[in-house]
PDB file of N, CA and C in Angstrom:
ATOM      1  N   UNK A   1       0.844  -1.169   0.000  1.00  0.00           N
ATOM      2  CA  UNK A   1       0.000   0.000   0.000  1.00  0.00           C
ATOM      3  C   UNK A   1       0.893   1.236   0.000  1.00  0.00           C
ATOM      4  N   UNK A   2       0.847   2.222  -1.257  1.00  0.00           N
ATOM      5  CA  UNK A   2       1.881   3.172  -0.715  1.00  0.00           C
ATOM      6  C   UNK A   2       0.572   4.606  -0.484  1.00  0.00           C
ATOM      7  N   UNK A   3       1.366   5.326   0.060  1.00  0.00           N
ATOM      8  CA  UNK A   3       0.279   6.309   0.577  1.00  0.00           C
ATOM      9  C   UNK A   3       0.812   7.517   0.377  1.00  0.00           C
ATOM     10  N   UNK A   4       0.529   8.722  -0.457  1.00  0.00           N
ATOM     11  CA  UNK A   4       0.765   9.793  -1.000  1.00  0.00           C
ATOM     12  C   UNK A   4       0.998  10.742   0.143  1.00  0.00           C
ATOM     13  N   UNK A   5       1.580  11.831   0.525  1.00  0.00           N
ATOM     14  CA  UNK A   5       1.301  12.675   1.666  1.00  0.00           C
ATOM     15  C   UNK A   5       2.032  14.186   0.943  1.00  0.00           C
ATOM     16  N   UNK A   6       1.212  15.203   1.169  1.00  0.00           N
ATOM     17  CA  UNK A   6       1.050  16.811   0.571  1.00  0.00           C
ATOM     18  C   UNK A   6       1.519  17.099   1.584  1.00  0.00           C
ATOM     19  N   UNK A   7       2.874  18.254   1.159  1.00  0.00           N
ATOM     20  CA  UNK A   7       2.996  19.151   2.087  1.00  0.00           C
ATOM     21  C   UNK A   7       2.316  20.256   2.367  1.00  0.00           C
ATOM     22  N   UNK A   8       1.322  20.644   1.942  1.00  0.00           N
ATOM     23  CA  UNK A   8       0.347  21.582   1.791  1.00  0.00           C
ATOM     24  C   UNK A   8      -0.602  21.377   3.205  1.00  0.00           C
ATOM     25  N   UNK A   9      -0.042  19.823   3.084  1.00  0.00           N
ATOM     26  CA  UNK A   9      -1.466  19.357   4.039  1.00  0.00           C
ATOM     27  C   UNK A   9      -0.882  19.470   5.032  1.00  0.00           C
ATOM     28  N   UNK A  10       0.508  19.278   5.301  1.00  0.00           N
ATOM     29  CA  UNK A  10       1.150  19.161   6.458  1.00  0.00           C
ATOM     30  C   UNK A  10       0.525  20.549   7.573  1.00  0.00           C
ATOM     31  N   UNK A  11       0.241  20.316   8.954  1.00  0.00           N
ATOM     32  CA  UNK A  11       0.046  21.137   9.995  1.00  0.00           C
ATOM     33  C   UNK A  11       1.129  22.420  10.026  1.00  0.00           C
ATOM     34  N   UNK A  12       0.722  23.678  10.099  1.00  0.00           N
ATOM     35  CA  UNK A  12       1.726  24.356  10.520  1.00  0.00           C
ATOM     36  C   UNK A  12       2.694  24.540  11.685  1.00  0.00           C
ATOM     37  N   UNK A  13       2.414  23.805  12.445  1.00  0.00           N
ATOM     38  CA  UNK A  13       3.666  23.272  13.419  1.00  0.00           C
ATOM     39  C   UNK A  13       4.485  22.169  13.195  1.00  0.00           C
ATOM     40  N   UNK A  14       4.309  21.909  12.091  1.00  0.00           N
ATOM     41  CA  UNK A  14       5.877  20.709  12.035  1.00  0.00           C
ATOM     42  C   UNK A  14       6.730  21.478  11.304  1.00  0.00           C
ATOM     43  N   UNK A  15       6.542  22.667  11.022  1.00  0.00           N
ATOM     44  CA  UNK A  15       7.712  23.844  10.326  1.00  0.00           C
ATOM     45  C   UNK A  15       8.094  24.949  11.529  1.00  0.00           C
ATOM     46  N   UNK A  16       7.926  24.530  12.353  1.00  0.00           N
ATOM     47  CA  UNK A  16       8.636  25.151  13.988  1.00  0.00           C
ATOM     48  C   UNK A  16       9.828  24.615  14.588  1.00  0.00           C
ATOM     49  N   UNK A  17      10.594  26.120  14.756  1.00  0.00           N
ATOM     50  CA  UNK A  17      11.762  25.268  15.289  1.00  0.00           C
ATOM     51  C   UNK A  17      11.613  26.214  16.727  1.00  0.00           C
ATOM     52  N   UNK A  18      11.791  24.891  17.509  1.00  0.00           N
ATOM     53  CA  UNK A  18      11.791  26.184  18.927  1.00  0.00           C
ATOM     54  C   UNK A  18      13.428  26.358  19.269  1.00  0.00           C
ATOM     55  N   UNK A  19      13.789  27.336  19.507  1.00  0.00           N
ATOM     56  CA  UNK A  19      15.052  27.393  19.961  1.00  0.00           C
ATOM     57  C   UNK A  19      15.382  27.384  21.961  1.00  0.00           C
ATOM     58  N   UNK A  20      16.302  26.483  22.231  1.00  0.00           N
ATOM     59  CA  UNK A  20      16.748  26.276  23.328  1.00  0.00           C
ATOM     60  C   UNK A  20      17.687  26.841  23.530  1.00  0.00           C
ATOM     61  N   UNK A  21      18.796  25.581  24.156  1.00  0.00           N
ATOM     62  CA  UNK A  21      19.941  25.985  25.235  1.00  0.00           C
ATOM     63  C   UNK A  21      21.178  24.892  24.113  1.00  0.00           C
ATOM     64  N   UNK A  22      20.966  24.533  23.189  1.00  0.00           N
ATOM     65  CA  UNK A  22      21.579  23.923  22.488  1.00  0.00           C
ATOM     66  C   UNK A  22      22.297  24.577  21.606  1.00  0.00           C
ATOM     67  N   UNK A  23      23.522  23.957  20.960  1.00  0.00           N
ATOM     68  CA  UNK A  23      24.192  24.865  19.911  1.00  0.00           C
ATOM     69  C   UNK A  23      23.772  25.398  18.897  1.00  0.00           C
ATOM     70  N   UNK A  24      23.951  26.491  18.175  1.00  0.00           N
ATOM     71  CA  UNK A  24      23.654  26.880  17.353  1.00  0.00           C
ATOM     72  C   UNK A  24      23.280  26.004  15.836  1.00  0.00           C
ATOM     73  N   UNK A  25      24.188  25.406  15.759  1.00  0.00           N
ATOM     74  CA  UNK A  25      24.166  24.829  14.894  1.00  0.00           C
ATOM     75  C   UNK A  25      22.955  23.545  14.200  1.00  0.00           C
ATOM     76  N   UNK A  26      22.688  23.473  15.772  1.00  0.00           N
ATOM     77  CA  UNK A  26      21.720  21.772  16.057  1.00  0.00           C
ATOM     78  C   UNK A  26      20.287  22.743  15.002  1.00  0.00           C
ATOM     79  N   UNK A  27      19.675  24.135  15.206  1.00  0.00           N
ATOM     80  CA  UNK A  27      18.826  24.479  14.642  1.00  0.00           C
ATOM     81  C   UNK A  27      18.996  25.219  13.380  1.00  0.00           C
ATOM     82  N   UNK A  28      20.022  25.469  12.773  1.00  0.00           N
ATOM     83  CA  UNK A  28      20.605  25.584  11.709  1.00  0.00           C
ATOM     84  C   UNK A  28      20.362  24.679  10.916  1.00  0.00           C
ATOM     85  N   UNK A  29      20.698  23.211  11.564  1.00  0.00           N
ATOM     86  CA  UNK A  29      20.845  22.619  11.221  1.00  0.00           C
ATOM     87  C   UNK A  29      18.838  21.660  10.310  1.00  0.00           C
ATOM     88  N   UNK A  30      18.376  22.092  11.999  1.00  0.00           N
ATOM     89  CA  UNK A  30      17.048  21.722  11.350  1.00  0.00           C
ATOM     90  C   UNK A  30      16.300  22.586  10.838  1.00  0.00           C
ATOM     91  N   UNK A  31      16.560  23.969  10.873  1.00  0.00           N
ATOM     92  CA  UNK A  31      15.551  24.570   9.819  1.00  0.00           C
ATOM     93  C   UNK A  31      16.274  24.334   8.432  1.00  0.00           C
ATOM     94  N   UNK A  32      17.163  23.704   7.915  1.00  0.00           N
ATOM     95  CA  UNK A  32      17.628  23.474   6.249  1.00  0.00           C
ATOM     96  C   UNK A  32      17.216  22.093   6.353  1.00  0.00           C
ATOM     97  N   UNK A  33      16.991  21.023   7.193  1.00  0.00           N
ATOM     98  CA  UNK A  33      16.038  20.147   6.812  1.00  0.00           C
ATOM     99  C   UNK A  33      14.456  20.649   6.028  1.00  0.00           C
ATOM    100  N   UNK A  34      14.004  21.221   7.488  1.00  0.00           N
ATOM    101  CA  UNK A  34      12.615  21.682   6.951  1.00  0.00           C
ATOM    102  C   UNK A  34      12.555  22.549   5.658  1.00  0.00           C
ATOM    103  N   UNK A  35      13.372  22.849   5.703  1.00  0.00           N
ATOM    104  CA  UNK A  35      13.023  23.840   3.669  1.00  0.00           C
ATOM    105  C   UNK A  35      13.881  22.855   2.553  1.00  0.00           C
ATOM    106  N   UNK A  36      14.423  22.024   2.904  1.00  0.00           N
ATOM    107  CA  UNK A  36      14.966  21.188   2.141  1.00  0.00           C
ATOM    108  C   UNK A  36      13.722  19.828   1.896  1.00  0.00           C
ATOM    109  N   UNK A  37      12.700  20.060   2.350  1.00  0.00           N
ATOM    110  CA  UNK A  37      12.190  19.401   2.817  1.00  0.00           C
ATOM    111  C   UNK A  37      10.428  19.881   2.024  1.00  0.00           C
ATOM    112  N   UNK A  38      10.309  20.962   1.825  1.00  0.00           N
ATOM    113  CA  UNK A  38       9.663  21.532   0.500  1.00  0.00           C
ATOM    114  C   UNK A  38       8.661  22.617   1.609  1.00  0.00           C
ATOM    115  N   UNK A  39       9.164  23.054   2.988  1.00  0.00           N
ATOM    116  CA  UNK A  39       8.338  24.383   3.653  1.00  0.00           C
ATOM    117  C   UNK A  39       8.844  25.456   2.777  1.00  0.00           C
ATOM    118  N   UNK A  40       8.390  26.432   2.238  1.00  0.00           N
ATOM    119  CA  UNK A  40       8.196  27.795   1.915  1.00  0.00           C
ATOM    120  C   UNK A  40       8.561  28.730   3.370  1.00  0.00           C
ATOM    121  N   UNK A  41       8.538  28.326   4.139  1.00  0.00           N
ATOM    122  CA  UNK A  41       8.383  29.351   5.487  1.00  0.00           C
ATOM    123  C   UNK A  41       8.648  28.163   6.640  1.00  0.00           C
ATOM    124  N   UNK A  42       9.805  28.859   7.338  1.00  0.00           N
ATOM    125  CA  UNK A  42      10.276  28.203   8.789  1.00  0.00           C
ATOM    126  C   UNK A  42       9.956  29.183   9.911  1.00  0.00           C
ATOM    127  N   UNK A  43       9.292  29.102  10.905  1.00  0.00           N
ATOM    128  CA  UNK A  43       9.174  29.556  11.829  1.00  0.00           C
ATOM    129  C   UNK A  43      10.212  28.905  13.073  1.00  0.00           C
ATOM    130  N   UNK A  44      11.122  30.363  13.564  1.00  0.00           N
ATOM    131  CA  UNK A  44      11.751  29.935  15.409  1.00  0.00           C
ATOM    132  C   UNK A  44      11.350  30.808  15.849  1.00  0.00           C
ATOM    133  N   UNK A  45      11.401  30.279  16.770  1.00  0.00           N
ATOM    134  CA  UNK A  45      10.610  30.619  18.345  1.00  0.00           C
ATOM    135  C   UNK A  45      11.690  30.403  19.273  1.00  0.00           C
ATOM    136  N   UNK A  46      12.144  31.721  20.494  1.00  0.00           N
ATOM    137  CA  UNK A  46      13.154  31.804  21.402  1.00  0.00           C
ATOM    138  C   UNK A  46      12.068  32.581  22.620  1.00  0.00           C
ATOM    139  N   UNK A  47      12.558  32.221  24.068  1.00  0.00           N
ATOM    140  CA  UNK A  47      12.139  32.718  24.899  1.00  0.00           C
ATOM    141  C   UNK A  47      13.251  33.453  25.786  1.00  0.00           C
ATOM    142  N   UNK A  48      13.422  34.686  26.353  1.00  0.00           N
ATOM    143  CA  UNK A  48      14.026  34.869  27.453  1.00  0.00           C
ATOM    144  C   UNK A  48      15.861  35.002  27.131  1.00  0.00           C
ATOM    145  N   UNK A  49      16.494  34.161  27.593  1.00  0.00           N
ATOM    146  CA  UNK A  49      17.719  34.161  27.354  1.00  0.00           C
ATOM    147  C   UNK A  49      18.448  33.486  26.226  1.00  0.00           C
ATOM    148  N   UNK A  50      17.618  32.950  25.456  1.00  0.00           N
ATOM    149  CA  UNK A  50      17.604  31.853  24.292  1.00  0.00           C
ATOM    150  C   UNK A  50      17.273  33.055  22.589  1.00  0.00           C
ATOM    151  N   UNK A  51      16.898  34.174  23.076  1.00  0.00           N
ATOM    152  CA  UNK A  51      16.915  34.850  22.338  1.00  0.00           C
ATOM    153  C   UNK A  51      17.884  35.519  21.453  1.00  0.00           C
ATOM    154  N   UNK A  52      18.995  35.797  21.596  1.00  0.00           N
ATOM    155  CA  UNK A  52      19.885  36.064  20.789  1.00  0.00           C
ATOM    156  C   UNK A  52      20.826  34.426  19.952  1.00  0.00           C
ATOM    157  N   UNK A  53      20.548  34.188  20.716  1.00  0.00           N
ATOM    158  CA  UNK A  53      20.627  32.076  19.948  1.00  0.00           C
ATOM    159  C   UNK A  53      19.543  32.342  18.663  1.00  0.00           C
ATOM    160  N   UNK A  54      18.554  32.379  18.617  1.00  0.00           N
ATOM    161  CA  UNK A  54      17.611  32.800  17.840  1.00  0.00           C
ATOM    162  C   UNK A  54      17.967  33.390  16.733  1.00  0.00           C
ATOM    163  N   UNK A  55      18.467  34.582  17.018  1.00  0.00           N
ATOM    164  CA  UNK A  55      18.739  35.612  16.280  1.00  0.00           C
ATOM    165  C   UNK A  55      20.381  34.795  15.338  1.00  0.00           C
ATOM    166  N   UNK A  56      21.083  34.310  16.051  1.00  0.00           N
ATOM    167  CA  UNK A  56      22.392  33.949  15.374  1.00  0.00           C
ATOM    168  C   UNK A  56      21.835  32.798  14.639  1.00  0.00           C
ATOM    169  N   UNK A  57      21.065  32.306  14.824  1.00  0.00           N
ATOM    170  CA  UNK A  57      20.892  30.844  13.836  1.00  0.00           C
ATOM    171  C   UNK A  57      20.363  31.320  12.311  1.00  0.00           C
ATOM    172  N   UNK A  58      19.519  32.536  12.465  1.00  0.00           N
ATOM    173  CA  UNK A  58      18.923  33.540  11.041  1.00  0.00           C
ATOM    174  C   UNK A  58      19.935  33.922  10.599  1.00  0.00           C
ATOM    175  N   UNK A  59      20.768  34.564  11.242  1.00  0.00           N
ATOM    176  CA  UNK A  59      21.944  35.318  10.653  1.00  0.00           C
ATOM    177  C   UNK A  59      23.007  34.013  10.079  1.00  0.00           C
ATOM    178  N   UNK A  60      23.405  32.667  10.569  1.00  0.00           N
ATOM    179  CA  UNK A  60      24.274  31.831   9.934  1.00  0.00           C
ATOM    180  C   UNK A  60      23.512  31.560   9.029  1.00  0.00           C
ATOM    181  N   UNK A  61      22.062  30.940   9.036  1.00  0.00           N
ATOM    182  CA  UNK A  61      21.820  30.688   7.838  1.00  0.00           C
ATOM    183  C   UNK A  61      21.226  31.666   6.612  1.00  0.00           C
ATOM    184  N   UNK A  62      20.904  32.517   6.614  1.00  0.00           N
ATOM    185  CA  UNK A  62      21.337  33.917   5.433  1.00  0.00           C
ATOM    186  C   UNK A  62      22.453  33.737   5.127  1.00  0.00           C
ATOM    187  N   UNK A  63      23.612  33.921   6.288  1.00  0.00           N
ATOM    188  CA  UNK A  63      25.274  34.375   5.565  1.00  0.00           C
ATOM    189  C   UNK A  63      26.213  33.174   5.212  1.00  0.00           C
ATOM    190  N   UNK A  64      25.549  31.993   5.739  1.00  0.00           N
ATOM    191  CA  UNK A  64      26.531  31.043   5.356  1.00  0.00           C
ATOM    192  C   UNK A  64      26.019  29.580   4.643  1.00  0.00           C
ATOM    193  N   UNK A  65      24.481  29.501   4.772  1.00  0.00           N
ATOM    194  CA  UNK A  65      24.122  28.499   4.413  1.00  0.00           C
ATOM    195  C   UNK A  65      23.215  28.148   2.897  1.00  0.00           C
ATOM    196  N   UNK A  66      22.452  29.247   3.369  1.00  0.00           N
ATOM    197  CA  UNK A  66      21.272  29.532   2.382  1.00  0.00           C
ATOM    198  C   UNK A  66      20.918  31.238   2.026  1.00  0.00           C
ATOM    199  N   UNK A  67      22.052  31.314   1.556  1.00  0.00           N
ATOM    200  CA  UNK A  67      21.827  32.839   0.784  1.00  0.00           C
ATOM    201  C   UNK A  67      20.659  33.873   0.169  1.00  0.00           C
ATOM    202  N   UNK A  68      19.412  32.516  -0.218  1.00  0.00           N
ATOM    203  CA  UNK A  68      18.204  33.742  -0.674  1.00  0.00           C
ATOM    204  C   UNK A  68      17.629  33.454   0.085  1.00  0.00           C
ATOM    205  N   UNK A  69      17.566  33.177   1.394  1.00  0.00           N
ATOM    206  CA  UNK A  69      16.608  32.836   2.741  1.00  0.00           C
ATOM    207  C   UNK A  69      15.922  34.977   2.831  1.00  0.00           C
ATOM    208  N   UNK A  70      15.151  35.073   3.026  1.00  0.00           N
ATOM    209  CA  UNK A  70      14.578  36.142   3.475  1.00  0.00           C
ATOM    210  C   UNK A  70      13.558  36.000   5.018  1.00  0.00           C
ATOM    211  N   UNK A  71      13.998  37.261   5.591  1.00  0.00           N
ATOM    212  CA  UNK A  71      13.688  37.615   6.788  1.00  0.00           C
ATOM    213  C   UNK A  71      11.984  37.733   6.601  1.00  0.00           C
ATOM    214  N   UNK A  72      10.623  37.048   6.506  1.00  0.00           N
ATOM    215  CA  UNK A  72       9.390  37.074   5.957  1.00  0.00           C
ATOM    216  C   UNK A  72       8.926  38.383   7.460  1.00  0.00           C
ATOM    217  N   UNK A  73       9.120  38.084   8.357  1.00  0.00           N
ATOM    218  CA  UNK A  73       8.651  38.785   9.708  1.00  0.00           C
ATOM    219  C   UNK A  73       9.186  38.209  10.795  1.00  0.00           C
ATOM    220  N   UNK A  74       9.237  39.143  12.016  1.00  0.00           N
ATOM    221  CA  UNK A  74       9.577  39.532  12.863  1.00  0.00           C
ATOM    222  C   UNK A  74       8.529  39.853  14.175  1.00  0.00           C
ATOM    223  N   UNK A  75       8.346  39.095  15.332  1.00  0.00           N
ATOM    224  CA  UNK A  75       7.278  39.058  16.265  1.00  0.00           C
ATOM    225  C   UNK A  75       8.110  38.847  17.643  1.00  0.00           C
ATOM    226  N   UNK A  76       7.771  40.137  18.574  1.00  0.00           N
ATOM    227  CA  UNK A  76       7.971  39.979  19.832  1.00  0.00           C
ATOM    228  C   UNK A  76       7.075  40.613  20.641  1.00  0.00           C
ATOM    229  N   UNK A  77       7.021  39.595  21.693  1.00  0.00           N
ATOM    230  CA  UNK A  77       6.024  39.531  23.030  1.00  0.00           C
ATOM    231  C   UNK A  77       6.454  39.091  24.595  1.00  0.00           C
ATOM    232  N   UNK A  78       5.699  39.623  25.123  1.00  0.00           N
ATOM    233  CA  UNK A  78       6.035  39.385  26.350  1.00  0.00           C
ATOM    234  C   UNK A  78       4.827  38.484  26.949  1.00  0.00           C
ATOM    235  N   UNK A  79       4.780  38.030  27.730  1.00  0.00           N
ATOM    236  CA  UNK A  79       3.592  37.109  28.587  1.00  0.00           C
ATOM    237  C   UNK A  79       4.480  37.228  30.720  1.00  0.00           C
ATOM    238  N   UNK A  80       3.411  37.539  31.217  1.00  0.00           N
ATOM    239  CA  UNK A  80       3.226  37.840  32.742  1.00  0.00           C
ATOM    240  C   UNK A  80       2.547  36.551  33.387  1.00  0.00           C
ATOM    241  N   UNK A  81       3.359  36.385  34.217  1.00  0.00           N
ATOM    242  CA  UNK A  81       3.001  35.035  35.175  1.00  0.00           C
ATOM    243  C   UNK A  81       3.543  35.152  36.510  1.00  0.00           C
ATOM    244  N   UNK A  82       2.846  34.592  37.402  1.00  0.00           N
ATOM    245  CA  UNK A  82       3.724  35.070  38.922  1.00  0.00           C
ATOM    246  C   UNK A  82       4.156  33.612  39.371  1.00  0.00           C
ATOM    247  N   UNK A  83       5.808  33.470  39.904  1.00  0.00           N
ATOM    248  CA  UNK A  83       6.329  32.473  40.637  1.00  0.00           C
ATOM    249  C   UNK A  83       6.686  32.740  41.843  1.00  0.00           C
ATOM    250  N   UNK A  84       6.331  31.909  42.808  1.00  0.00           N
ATOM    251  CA  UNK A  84       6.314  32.076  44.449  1.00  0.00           C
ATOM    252  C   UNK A  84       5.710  33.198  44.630  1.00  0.00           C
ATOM    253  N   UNK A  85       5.102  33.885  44.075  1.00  0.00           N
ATOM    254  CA  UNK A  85       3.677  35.130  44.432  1.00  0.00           C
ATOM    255  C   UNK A  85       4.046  36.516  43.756  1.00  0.00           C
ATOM    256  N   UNK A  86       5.478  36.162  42.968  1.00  0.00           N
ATOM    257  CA  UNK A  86       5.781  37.036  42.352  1.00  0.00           C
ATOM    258  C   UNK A  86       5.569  37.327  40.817  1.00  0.00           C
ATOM    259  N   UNK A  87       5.092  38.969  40.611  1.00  0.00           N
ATOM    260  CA  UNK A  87       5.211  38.542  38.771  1.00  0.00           C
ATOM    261  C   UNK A  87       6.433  38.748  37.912  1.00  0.00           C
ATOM    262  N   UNK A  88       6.438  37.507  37.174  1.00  0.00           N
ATOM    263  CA  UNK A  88       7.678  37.342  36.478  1.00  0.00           C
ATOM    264  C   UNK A  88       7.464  37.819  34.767  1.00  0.00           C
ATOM    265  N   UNK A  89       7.812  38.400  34.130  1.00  0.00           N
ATOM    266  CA  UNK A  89       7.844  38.577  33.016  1.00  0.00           C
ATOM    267  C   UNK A  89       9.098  38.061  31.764  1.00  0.00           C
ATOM    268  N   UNK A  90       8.719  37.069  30.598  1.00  0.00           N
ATOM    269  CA  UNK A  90       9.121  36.392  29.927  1.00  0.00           C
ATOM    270  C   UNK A  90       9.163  36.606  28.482  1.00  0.00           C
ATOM    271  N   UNK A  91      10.391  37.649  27.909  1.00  0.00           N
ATOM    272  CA  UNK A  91      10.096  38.079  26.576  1.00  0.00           C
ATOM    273  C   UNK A  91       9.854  36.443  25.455  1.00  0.00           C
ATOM    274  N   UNK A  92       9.499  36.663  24.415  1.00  0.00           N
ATOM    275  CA  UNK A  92       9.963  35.893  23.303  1.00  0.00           C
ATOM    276  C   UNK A  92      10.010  36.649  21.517  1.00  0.00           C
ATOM    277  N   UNK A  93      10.250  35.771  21.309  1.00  0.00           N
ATOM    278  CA  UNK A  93      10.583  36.330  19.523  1.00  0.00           C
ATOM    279  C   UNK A  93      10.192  34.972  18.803  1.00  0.00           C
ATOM    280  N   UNK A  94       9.155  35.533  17.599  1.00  0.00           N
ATOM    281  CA  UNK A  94       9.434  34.535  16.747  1.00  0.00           C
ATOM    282  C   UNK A  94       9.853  35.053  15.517  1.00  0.00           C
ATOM    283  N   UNK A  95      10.828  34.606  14.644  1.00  0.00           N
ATOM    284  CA  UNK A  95      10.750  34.958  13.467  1.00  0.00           C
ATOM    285  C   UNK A  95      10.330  33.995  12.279  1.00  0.00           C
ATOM    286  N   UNK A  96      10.072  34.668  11.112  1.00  0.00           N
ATOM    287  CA  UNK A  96       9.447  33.443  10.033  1.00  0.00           C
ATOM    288  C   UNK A  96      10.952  33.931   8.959  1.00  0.00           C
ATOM    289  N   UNK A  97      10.937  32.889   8.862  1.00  0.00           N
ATOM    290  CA  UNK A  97      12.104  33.111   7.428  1.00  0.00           C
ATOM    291  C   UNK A  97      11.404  32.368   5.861  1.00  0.00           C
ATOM    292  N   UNK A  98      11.240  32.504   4.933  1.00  0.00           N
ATOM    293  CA  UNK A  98      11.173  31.977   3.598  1.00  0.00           C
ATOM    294  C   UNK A  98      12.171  32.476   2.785  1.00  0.00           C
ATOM    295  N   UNK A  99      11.551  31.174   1.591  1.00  0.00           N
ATOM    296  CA  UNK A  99      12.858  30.876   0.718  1.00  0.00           C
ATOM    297  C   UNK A  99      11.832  30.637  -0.579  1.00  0.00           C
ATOM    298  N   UNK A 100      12.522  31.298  -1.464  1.00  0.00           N
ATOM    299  CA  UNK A 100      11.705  31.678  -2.771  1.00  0.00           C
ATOM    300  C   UNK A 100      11.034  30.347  -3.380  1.00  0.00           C
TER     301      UNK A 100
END
């Protein structure tokens, strides 16, 4: 039985990369899967201190990997939550990148 599958159809969260505490490279690495892979548009997502990680993984892959990658948009937010009775506030960023 073989079974056809559309990337069209695919959910828009399996083209998310969340960014952590891991090397740069590890999400470099998987957003050129995912567009190698036939996404039009990669979305990362960084929270807090993971944010400029974020930012360097766009910038290696523009300058060193994938040259017509374009910056599609740019999204930052904050979200308020209180720990031990305190409120804590938690920036994030997502950016979308596509590729022609």
């Amino acid at each position: 039985m073989l079974i056809n599958f559309k990337m069209a159809a695919a959910p828009a969260r399996s083209r998310l990369v969340i960014v952590g505490r891991k090397p740069v490279f590890r999400y470099v690495t998987a957003s050129i899967t995912l567009l190698n892979r036939g996404f039009k548009e990669v979305e990362l997502v960084a929270r807090g201190r993971n944010i400029p990680l974020c930012v360097d993984t766009v910038e290696m892959l523009r300058n060193s990997f994938k040259k017509d990658i374009k910056v599609k948009n740019i999204s930052i937010w904050s979200e308020e939550f209180s720990m031990n009775g305190r409120p804590r506030r938690v920036s994030y960023i997502k950016i979308i990148i596509e590729q022609p």
